[in-house]
Structure formats: structure tokens, C-alpha cells
N, C-alpha and C. Protein backbone atom coordinates (compact mmCIF):
# COMPACT_ATOMS: atom_id res chain seq x y z
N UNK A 1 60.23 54.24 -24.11
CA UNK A 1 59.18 53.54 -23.36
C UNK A 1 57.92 53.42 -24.18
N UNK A 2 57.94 54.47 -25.22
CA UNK A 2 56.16 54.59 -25.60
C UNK A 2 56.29 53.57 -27.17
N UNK A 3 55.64 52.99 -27.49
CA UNK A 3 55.82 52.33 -28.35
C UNK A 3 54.35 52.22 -29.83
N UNK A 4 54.65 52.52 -30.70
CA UNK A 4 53.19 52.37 -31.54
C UNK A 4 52.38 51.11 -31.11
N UNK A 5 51.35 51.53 -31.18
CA UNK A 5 50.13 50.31 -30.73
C UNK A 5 49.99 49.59 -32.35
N UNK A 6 50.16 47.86 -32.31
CA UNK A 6 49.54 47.64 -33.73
C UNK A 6 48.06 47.57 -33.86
N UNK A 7 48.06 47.50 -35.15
CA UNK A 7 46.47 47.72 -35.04
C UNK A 7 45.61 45.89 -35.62
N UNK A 8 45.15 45.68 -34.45
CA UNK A 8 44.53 44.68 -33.84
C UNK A 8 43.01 44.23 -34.86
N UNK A 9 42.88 43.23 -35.82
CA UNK A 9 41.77 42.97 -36.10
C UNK A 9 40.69 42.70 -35.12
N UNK A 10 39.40 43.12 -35.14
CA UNK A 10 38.50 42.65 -33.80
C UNK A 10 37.24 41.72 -34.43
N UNK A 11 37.07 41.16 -33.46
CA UNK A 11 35.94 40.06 -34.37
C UNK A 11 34.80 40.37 -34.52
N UNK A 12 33.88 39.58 -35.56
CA UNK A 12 33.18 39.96 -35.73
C UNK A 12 31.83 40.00 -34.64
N UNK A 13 31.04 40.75 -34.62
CA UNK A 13 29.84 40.68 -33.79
C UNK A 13 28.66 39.35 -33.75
N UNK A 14 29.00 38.88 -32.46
CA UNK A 14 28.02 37.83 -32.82
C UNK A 14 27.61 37.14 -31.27
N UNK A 15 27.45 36.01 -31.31
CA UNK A 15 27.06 35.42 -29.60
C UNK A 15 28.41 35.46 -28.98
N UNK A 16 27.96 35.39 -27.73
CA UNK A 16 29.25 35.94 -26.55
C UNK A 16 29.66 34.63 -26.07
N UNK A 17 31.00 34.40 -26.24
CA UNK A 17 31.21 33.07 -25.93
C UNK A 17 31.64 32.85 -23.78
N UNK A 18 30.46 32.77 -23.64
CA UNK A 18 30.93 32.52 -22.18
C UNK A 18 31.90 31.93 -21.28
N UNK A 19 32.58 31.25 -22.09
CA UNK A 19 33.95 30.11 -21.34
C UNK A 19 34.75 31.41 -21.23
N UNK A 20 35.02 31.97 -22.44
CA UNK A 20 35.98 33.05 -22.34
C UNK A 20 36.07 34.33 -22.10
N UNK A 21 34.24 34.57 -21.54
CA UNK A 21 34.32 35.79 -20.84
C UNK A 21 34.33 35.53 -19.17
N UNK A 22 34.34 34.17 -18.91
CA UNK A 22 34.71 33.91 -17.50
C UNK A 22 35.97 34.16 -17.22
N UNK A 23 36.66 33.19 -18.55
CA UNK A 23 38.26 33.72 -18.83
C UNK A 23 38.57 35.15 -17.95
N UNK A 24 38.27 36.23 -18.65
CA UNK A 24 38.43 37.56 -19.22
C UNK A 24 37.85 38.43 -17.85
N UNK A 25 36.95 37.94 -17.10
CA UNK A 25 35.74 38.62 -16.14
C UNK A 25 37.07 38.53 -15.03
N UNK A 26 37.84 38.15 -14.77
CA UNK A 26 38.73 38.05 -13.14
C UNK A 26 40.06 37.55 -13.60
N UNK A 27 40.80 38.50 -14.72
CA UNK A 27 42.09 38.87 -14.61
C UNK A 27 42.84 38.73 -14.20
N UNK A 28 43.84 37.54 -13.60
CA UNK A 28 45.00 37.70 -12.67
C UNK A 28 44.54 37.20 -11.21
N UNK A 29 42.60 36.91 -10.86
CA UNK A 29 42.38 36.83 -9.58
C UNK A 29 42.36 35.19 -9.47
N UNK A 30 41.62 34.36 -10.29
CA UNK A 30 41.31 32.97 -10.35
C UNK A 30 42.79 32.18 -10.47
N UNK A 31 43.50 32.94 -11.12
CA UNK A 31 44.93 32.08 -12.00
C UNK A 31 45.71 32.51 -11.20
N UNK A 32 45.55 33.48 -10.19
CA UNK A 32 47.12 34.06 -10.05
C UNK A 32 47.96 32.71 -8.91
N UNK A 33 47.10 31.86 -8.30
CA UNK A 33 47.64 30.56 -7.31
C UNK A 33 48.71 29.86 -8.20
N UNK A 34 47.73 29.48 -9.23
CA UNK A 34 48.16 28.57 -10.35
C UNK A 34 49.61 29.01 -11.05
N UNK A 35 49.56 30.27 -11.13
CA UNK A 35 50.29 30.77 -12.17
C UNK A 35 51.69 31.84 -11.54
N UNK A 36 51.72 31.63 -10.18
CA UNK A 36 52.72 32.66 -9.98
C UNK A 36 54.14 31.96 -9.99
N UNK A 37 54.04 30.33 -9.83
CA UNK A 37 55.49 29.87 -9.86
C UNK A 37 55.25 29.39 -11.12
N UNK A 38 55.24 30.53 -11.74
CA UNK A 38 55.74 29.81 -13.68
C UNK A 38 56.29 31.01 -14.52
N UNK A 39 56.26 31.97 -13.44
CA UNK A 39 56.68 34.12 -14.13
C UNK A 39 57.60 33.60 -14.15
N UNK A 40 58.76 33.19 -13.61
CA UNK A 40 60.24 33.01 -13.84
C UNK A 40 60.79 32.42 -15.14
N UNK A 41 61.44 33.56 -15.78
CA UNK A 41 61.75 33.56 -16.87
C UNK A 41 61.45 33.00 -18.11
N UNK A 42 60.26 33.95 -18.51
CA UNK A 42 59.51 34.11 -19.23
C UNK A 42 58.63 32.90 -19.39
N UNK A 43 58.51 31.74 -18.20
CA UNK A 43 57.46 30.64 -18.76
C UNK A 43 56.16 31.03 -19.19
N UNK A 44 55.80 32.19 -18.31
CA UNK A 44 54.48 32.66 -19.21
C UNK A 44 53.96 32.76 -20.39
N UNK A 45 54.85 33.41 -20.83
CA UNK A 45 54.83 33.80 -22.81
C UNK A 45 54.69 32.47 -23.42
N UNK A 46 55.70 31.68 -22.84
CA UNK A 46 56.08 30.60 -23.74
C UNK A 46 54.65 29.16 -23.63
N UNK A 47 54.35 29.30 -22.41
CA UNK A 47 53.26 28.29 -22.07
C UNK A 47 51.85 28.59 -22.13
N UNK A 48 51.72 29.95 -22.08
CA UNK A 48 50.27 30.39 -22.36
C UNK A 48 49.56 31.05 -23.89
N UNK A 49 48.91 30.17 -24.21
CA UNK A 49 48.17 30.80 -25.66
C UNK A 49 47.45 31.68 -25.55
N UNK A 50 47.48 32.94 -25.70
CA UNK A 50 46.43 34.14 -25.48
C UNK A 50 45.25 33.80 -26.47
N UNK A 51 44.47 34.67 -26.05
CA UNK A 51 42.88 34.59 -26.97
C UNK A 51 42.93 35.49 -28.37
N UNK A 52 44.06 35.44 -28.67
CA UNK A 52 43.85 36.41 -29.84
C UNK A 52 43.72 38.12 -30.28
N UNK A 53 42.76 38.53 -28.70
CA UNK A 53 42.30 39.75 -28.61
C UNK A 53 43.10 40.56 -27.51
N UNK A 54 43.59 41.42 -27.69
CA UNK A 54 43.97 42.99 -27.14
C UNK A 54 43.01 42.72 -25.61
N UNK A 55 43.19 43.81 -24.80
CA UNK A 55 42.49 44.63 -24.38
C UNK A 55 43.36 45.97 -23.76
N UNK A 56 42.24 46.52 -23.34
CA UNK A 56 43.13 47.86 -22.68
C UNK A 56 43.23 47.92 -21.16
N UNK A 57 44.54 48.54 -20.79
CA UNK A 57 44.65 49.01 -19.19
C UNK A 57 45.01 50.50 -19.07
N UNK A 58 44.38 50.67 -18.04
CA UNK A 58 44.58 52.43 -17.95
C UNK A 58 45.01 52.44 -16.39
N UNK A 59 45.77 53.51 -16.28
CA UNK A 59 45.51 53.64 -14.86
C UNK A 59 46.12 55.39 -14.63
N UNK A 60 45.57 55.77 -13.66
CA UNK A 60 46.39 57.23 -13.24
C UNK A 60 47.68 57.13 -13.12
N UNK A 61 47.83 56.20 -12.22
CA UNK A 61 49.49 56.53 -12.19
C UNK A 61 49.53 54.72 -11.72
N UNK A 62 51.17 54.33 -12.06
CA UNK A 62 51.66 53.07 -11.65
C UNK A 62 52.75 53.41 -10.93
N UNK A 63 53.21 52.84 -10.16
CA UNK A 63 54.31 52.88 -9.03
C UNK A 63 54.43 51.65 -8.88
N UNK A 64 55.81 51.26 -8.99
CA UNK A 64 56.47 50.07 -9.34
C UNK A 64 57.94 49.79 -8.27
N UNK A 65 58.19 48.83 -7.61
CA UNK A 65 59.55 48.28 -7.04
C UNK A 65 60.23 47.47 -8.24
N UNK A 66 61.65 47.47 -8.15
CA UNK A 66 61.88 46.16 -8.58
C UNK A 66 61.04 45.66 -10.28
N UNK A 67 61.97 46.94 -11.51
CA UNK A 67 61.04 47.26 -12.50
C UNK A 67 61.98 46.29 -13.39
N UNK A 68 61.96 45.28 -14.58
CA UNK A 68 62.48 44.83 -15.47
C UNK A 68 61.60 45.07 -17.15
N UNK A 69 62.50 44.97 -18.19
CA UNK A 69 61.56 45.07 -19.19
C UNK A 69 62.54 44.87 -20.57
N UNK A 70 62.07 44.09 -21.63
CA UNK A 70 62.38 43.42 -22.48
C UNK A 70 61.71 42.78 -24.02
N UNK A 71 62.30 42.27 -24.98
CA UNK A 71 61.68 42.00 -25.87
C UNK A 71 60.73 40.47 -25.94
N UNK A 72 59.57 40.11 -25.94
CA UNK A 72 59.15 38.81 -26.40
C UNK A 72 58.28 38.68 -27.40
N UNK A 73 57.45 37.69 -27.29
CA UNK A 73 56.20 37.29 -27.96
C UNK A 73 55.40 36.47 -27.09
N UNK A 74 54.05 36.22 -27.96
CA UNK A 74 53.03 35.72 -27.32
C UNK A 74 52.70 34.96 -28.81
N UNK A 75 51.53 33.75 -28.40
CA UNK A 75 51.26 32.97 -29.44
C UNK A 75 49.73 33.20 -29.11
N UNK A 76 49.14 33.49 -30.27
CA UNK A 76 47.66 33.71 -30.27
C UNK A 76 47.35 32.97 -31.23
N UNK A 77 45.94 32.23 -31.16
CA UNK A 77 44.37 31.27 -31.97
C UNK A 77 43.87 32.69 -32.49
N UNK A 78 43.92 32.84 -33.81
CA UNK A 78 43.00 33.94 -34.85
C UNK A 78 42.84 33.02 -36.04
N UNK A 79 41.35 32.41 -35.82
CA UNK A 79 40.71 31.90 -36.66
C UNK A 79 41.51 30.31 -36.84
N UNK A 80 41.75 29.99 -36.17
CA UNK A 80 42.51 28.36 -35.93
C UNK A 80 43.75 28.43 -36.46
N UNK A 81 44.62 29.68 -36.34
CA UNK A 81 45.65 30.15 -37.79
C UNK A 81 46.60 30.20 -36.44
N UNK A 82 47.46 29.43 -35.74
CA UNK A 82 48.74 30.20 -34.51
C UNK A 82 49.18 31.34 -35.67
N UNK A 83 49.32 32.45 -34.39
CA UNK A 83 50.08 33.91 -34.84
C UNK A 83 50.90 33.98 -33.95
N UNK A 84 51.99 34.27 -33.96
CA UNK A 84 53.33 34.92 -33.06
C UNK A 84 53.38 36.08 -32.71
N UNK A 85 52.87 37.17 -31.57
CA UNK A 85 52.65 38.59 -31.48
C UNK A 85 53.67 39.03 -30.78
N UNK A 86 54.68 39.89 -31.40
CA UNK A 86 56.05 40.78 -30.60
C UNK A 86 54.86 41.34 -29.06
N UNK A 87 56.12 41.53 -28.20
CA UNK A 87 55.49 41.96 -26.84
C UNK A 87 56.19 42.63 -26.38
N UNK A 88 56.25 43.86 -25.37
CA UNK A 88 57.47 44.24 -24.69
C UNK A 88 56.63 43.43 -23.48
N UNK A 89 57.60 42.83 -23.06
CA UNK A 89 57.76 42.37 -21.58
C UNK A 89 58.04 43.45 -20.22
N UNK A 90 56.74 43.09 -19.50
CA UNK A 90 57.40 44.23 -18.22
C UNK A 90 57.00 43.48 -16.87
N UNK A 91 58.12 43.68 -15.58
CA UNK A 91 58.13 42.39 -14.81
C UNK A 91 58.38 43.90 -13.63
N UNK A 92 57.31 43.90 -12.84
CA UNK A 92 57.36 44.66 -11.77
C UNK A 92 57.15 43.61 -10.21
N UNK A 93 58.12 43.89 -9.35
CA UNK A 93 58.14 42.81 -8.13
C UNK A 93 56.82 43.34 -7.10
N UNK A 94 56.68 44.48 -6.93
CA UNK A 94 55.85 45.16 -6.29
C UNK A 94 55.29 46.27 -7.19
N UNK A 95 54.07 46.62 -7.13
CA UNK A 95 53.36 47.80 -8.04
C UNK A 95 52.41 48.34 -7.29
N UNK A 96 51.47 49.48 -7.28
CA UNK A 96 50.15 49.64 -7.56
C UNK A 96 50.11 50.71 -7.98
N UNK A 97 48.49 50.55 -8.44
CA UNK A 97 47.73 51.47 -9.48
C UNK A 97 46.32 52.06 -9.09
N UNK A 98 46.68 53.80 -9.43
CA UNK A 98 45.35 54.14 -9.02
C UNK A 98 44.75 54.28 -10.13
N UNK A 99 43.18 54.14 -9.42
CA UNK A 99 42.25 54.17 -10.49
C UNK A 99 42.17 53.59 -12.22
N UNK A 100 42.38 52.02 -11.85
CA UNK A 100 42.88 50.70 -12.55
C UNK A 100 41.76 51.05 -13.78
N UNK A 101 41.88 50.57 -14.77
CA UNK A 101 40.85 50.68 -15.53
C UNK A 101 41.17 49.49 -16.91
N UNK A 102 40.01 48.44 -17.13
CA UNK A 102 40.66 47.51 -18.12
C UNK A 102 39.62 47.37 -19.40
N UNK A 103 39.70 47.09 -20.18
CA UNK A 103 38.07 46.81 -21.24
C UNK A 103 38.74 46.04 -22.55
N UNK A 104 37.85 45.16 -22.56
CA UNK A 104 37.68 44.22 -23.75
C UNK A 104 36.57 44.71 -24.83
N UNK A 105 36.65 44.78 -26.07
CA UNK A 105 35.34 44.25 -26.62
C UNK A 105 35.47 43.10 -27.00
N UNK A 106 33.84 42.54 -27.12
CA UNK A 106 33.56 41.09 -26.93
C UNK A 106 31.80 41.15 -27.96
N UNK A 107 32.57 41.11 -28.98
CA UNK A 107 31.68 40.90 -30.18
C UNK A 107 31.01 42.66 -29.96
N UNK A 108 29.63 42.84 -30.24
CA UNK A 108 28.84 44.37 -29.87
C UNK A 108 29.13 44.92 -28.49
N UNK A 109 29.86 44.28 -27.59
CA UNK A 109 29.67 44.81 -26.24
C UNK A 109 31.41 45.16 -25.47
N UNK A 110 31.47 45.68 -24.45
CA UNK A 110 32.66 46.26 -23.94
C UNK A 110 32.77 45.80 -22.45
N UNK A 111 32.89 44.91 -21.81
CA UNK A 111 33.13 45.39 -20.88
C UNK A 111 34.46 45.70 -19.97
N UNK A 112 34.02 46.15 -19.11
CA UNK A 112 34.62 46.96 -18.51
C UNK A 112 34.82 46.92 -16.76
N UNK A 113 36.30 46.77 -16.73
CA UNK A 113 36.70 46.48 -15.08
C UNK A 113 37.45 47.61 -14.26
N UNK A 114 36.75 48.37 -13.38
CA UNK A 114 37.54 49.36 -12.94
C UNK A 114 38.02 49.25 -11.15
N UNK A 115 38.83 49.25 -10.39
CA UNK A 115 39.35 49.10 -9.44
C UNK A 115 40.63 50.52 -8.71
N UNK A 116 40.59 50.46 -7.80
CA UNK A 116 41.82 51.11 -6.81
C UNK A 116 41.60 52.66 -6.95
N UNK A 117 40.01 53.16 -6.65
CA UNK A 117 40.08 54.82 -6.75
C UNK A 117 39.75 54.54 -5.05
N UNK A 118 39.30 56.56 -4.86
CA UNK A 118 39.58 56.79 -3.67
C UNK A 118 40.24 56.70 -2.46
N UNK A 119 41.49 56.57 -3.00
CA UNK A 119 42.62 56.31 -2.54
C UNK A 119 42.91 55.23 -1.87
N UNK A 120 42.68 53.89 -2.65
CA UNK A 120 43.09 52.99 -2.02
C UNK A 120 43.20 52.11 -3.22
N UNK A 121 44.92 51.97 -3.55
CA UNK A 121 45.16 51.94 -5.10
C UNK A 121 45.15 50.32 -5.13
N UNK A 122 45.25 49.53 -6.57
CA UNK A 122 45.35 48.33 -6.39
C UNK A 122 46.84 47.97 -6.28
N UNK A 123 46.85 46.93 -5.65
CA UNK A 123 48.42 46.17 -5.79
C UNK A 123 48.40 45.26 -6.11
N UNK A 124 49.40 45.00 -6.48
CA UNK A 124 50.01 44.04 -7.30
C UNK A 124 51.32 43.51 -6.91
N UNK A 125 52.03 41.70 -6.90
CA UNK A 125 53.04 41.51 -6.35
C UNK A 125 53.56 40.64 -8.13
N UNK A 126 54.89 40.27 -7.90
CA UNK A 126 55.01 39.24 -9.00
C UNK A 126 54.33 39.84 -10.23
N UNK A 127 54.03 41.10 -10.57
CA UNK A 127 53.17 41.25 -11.70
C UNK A 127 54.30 41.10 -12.88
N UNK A 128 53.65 40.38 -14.16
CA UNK A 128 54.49 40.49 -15.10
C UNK A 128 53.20 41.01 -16.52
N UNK A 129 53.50 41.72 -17.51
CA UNK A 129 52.88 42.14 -18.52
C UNK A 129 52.82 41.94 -19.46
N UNK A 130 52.74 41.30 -20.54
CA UNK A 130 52.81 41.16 -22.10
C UNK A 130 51.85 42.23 -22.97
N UNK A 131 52.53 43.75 -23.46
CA UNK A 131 51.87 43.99 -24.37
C UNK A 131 52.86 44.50 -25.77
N UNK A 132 51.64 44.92 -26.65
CA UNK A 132 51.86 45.91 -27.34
C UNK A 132 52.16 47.03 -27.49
N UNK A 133 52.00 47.69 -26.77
CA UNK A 133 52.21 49.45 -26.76
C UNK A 133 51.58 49.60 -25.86
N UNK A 134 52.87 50.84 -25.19
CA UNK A 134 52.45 51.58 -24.07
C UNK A 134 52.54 53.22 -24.06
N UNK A 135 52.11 53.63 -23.76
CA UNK A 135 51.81 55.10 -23.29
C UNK A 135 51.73 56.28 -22.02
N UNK A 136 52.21 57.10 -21.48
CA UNK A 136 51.93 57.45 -20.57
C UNK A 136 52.69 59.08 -20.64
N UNK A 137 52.04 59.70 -19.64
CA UNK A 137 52.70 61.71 -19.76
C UNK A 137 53.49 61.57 -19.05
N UNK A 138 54.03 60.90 -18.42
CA UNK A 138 55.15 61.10 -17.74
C UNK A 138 56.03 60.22 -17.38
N UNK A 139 57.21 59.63 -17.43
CA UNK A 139 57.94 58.67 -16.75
C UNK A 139 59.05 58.31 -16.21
N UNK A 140 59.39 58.12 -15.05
CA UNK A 140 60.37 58.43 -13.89
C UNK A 140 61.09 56.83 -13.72
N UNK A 141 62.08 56.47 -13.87
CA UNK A 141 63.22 55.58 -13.61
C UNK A 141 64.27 55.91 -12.56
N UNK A 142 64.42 55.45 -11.22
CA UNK A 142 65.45 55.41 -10.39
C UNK A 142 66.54 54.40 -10.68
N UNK A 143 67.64 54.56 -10.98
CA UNK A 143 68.87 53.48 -11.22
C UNK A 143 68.73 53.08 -12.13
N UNK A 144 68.52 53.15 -13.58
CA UNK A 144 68.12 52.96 -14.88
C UNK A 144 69.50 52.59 -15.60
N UNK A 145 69.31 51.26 -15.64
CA UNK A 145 70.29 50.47 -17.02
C UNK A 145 69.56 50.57 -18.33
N UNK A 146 69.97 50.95 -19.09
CA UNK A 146 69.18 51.04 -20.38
C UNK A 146 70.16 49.94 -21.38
N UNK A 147 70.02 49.10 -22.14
CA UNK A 147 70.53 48.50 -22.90
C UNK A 147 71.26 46.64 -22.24
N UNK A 148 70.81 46.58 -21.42
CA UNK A 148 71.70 45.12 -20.72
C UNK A 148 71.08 43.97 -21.36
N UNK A 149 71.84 43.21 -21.12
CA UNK A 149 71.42 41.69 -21.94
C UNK A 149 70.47 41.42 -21.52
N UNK A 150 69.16 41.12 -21.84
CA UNK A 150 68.03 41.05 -21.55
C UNK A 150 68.09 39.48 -20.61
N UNK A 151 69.20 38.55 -20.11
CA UNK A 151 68.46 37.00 -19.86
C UNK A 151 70.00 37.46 -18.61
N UNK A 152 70.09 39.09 -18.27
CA UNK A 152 70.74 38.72 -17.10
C UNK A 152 70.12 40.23 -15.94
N UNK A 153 68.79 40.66 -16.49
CA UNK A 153 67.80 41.41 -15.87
C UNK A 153 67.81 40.52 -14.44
N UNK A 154 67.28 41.26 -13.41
CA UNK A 154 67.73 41.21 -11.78
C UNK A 154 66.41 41.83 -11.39
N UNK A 155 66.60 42.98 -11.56
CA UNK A 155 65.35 43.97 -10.60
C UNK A 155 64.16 43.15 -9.87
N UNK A 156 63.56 42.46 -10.32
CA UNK A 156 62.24 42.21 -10.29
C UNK A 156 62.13 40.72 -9.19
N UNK A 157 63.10 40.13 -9.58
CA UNK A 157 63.51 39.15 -8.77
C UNK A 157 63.26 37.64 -9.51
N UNK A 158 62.52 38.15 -10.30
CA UNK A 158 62.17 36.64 -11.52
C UNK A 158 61.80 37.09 -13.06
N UNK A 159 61.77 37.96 -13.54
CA UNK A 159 61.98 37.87 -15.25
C UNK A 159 63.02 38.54 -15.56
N UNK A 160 63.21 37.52 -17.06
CA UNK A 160 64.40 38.26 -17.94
C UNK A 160 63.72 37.47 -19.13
N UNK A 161 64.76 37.81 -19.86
CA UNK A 161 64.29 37.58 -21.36
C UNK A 161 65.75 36.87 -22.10
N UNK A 162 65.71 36.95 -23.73
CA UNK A 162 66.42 36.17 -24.29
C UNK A 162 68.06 36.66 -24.25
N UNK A 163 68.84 35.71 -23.78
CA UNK A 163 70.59 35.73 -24.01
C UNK A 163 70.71 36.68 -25.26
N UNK A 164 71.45 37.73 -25.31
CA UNK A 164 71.87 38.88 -26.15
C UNK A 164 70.60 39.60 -26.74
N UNK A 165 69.50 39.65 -26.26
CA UNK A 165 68.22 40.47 -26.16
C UNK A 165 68.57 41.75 -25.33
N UNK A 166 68.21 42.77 -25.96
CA UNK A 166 67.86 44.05 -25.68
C UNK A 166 66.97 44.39 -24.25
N UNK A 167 67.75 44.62 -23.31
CA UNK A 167 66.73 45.03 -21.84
C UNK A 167 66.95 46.09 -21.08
N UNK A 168 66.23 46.65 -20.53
CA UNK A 168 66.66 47.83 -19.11
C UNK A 168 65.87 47.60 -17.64
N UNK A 169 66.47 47.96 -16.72
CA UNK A 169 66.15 47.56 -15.56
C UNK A 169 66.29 48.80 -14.83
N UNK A 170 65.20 49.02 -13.14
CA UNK A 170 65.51 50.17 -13.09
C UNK A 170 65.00 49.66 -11.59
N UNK A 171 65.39 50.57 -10.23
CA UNK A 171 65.08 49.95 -8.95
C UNK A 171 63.65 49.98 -8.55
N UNK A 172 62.91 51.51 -9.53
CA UNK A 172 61.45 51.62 -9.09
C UNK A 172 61.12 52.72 -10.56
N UNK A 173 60.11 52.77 -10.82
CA UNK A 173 59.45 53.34 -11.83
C UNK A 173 58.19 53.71 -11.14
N UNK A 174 58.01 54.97 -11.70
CA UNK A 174 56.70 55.74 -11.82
C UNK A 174 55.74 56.29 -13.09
N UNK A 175 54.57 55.76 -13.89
CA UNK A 175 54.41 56.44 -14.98
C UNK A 175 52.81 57.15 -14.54
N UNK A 176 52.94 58.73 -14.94
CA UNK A 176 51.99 58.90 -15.01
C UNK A 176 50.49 58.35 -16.39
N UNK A 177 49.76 58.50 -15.84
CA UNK A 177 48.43 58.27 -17.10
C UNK A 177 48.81 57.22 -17.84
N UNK A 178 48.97 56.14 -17.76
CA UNK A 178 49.47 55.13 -18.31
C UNK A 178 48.50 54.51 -19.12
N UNK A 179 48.71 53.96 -20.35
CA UNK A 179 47.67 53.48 -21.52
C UNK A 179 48.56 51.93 -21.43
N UNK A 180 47.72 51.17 -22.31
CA UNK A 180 48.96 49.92 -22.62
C UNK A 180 47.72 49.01 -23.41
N UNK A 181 48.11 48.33 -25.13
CA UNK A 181 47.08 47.21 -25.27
C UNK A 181 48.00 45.71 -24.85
N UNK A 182 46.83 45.38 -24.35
CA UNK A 182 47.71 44.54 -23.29
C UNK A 182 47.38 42.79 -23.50
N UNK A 183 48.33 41.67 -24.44
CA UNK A 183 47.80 40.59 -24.14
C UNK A 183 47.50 39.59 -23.61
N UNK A 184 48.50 39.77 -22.24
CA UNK A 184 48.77 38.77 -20.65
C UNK A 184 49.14 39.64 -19.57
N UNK A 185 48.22 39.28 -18.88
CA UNK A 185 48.87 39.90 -17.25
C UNK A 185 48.80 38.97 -16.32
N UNK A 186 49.35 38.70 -15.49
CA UNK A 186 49.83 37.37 -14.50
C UNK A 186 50.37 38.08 -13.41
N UNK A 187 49.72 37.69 -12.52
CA UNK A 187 50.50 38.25 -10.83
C UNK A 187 50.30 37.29 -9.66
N UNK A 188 51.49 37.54 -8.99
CA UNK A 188 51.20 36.36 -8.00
C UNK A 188 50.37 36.88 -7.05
N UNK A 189 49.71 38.39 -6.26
CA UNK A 189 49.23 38.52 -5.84
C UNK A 189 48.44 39.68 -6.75
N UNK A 190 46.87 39.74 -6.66
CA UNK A 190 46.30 41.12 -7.62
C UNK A 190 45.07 41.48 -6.95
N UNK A 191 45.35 42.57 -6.01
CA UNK A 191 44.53 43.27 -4.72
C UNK A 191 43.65 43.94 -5.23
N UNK A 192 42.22 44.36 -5.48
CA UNK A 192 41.64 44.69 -6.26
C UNK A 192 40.57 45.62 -5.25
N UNK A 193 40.57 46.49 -4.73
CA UNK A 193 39.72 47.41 -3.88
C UNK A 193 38.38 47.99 -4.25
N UNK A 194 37.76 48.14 -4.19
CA UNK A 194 36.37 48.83 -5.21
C UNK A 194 36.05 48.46 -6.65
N UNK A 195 36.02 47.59 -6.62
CA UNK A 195 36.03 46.44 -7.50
C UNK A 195 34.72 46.67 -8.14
N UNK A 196 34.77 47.28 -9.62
CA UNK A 196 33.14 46.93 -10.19
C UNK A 196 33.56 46.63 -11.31
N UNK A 197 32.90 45.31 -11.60
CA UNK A 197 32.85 44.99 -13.04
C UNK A 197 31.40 44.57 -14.01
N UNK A 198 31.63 45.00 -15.29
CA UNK A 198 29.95 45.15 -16.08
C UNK A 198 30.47 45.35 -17.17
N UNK A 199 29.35 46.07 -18.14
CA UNK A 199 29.48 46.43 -19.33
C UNK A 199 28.60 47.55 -19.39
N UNK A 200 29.97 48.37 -20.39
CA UNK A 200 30.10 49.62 -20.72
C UNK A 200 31.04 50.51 -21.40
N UNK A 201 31.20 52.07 -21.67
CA UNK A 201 32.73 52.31 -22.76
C UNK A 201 33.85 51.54 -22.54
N UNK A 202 34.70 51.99 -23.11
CA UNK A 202 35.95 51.48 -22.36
C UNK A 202 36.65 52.29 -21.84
N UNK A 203 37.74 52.29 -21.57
CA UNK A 203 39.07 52.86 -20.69
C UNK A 203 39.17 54.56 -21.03
């Protein structure tokens, strides 16, 4: 599950480009109408150009229905140059997360989105993930296929990945302390409870 994080050039410090910190400021909340009948099998990856940049998600713990997960990529703009970035793919039907925690840097500054403490965790429906590396102290799989053709994955109810691709599927997952650099997240629903967002450390 845990995978090395690559290590991510970051740009240089300079004016804050506002289109794309509007982008970046509401995660999964503005897009998720737009974007939830297109998770099915893998149109995401394939139709969306990421910004180039990482960020991070943290959370205490994730609790997941209906868990899928697999090999892709993502296509990122670094310096007008398309790059092709490996991804593990992770397609949870139902989730939530306590004490959500996300951060970008964005030239000198960080900010920073935190959601679902005091016990009232965030959820998430349709969530699907594109990162780099993930992390976490602990992690629990109920009904765990490890190795299935990745483009005949089930669990989740809408992703899979490529015909004779590497996948595992599992009925529900639990990870504690979960890390992840993360370059797409897409959900058809993304419940967000105590919601503060600003600038400050990160995750």
C-alpha cells in the first residue's frame, strides 16, 4: 500500500496566480456536479490536465465502502512541457475522514484546508484519487483480492483501470494516519463540516 513519494519540483516564488488558486481553494466542491458522471473508468485521468503541482492530504483515519485501486497516470503543464505522472489510482464508493487536512504551496505561501474534526468526519461519495504516494500506521482490508486484472475491478461500483493491469479490490478499508501527495481528487458528493480554509503550515 505505502509507496515512495517522488520528489516533486516546486515553483518558483513569485505572484499568486488567482484563476488557479480559485481552482485549488474548493476541491471536489465546485466540480463535483460537473464531474461525477465522468469517474467511470478512469475518464478522469484521461480528460483532466492537472496543474503540475502535488499537494498534500492528511487525515486521522479514512474509512472506506466499496474500495478499488490500480495503476495510472495523469498528464501535467510544467513549464508548457506535457509530463505523464504514474498514479496509483484509488476509487472508494463511500468514505469519510476525520480530521481532513489538505495544503498546497503556491509560490512563498501554503495554504491550507482543514475539515471533519470533532466528530463529525467528512464524507465523501464516488470519491476517486490520483496520487503519488501514500502512507499510513495502519491498514485494514475486508475481502481483499490482491493481484486481479485491473479493467475487471467491481468494488466501488465505477473504476477500474487498464485490461491486464495490476489491481486489488477489497469490500471496505480502514487506514489509520493517512499521508498521500495527491494530484486529482474528484467526488460525486464532498461533505465538508467545519470547514476552514486560509493560509498557513501545511498538513
Amino acid at each position: 500500500m505505502s509507496v515512495e513519494n517522488n520528489t516533486i519540483k516546486r515553483p518558483l516564488a513569485g505572484k499568486t496566480r488567482w484563476r488557479r488558486f480559485a481552482i485549488v481553494a474548493v476541491p471536489g466542491v465546485v466540480l463535483a456536479g460537473a464531474l461525477a458522471g465522468m469517474t467511470a473508468k478512469g475518464a478522469i485521468a484521461s480528460s483532466i490536465s492537472v496543474s503540475g503541482q502535488e499537494y498534500m492530504v492528511a487525515a486521522q483515519q479514512l474509512q472506506g465502502q466499496g474500495f478499488v485501486q490500480f495503476g495510472g497516470s495523469v498528464n501535467s503543464d510544467q513549464g508548457g512541457k506535457n509530463v505523464t505522472e504514474p498514479t496509483i489510482d484509488s476509487g472508494i464508493a463511500n468514505a469519510t475522514l476525520k480530521n481532513l487536512c489538505q495544503s498546497v504551496h503556491m509560490g512563498p505561501l501554503t495554504m491550507r484546508l482543514t475539515a471533519g474534526g470533532g466528530g463529525d468526519p467528512v464524507k465523501a461519495s464516488n470519491m476517486v484519487v490520483d496520487a503519488s504516494g501514500q502512507t499510513g500506521s495502519k491498514a485494514v482490508f475486508h475481502n481483499i483480492t490482491v493481484g486481479q486484472d485491473a479493467s475487471t475491478l467491481n468494488k466501488d461500483g465505477s473504476e477500474s483501470g487498464m485490461a491486464g493491469g495490476f489491481g486489488q479490490q477489497a469490500d471496505s478499508v480502514t487506514i489509520d494516519n493517512l499521508r498521500q501527495d495527491t494530484w486529482l481528487t474528484t467526488a460525486g458528493t464532498f461533505t465538508l463540516p467545519g470547514l476552514k480554509l486560509g493560509f498557513g503550515g501545511g498538513c
